[in-house]
N, C-alpha and C. Protein backbone atom coordinates (compact mmCIF):
# COMPACT_ATOMS: atom_id res chain seq x y z
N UNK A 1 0.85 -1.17 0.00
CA UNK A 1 0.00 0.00 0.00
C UNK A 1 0.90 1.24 0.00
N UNK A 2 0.57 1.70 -1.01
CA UNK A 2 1.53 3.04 -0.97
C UNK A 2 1.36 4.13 0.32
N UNK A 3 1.87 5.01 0.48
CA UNK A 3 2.48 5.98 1.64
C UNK A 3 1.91 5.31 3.14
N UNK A 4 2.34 3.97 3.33
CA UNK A 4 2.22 2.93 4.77
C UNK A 4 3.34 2.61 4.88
N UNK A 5 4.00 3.17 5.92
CA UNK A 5 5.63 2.64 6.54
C UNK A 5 5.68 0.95 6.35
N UNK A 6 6.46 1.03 6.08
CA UNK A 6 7.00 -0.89 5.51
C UNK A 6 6.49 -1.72 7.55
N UNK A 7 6.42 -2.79 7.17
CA UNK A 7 6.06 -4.15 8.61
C UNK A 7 6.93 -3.56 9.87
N UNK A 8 8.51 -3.38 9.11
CA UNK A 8 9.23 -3.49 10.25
C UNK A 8 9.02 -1.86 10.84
N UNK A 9 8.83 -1.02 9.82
CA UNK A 9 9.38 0.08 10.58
C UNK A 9 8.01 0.22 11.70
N UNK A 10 7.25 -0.37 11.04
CA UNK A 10 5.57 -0.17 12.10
C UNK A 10 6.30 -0.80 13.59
N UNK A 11 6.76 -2.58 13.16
CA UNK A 11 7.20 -2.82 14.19
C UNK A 11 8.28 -2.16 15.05
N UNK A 12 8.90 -1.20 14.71
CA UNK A 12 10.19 -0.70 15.16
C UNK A 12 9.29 0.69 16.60
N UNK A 13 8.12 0.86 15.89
CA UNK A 13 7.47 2.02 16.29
C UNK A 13 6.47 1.42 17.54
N UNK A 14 6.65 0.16 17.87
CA UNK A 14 5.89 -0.63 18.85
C UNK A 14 4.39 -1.30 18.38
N UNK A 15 4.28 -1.16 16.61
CA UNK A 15 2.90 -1.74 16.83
C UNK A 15 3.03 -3.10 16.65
N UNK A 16 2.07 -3.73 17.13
CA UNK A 16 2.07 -5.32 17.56
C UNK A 16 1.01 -6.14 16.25
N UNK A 17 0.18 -5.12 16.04
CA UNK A 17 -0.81 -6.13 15.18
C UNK A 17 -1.30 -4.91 13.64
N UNK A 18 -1.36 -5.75 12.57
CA UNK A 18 -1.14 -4.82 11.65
C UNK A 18 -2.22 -5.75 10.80
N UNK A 19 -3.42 -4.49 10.58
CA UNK A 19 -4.47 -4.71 9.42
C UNK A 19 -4.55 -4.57 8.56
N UNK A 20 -5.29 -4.69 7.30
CA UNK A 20 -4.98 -4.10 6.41
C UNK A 20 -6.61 -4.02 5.73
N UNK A 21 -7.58 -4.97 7.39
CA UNK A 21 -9.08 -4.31 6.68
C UNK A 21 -9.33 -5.35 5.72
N UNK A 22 -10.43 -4.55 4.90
CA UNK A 22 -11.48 -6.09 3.67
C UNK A 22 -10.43 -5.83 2.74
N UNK A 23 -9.89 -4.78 2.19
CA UNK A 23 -9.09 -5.03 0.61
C UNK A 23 -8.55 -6.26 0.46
N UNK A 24 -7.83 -6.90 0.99
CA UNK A 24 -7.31 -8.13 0.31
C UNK A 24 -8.26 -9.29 0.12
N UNK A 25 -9.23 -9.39 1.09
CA UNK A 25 -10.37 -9.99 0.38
C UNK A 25 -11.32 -9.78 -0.54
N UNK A 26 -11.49 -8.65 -0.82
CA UNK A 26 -12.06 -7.95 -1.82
C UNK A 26 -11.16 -8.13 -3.40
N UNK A 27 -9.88 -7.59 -3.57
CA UNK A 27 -9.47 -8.04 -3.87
C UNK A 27 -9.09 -9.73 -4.80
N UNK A 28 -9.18 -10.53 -3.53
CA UNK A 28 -9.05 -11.67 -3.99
C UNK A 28 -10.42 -11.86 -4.80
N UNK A 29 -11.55 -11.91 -4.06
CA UNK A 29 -12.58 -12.55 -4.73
C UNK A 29 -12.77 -11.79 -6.33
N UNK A 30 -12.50 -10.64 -6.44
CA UNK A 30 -12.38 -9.76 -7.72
C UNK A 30 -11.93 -10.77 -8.81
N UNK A 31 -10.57 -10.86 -8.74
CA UNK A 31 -9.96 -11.97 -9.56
C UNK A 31 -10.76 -13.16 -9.31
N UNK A 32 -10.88 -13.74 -8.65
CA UNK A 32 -11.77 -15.20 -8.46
C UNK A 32 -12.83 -15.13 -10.10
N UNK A 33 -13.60 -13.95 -9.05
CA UNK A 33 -14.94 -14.10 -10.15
C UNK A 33 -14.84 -13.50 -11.40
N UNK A 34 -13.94 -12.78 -11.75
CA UNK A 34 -13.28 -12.50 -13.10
C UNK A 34 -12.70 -13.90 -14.01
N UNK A 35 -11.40 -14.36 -12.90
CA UNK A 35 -11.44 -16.24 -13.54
C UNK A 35 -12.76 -16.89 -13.46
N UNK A 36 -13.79 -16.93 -12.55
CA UNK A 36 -14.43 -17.74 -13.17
C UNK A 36 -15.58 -17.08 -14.17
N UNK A 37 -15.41 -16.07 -14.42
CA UNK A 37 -16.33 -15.75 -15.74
C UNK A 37 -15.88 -16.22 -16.79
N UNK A 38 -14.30 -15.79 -17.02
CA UNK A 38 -13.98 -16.73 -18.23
C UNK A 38 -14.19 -17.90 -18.35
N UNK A 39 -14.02 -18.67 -17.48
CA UNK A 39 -14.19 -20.02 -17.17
C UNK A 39 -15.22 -20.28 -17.73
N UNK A 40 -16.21 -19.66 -17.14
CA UNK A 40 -17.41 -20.31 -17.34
C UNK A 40 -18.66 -19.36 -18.62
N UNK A 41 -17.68 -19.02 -19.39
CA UNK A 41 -18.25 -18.19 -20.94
C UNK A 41 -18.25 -19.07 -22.39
């Protein structure tokens, strides 16, 4: 994700747990159902 300090430096800064929220599931299923449209055209 652009302008988000890289894992470590978060970790360097004391945070312990790092989200990133629905996008990567969103995301994923995007492509999913994009492959399976072709798939199934």
């Amino acid at each position: 994700m652009e302008d988000v300090p890289s894992n470590g430096e978060l970790a360097q800064l004391g945070l312990a747990r790092i989200s990133y929220g629905p996008i990567p599931y969103v995301e994923s299923m995007s492509k999913l159902r994009e492959k399976a449209r072709k798939l199934f055209s």
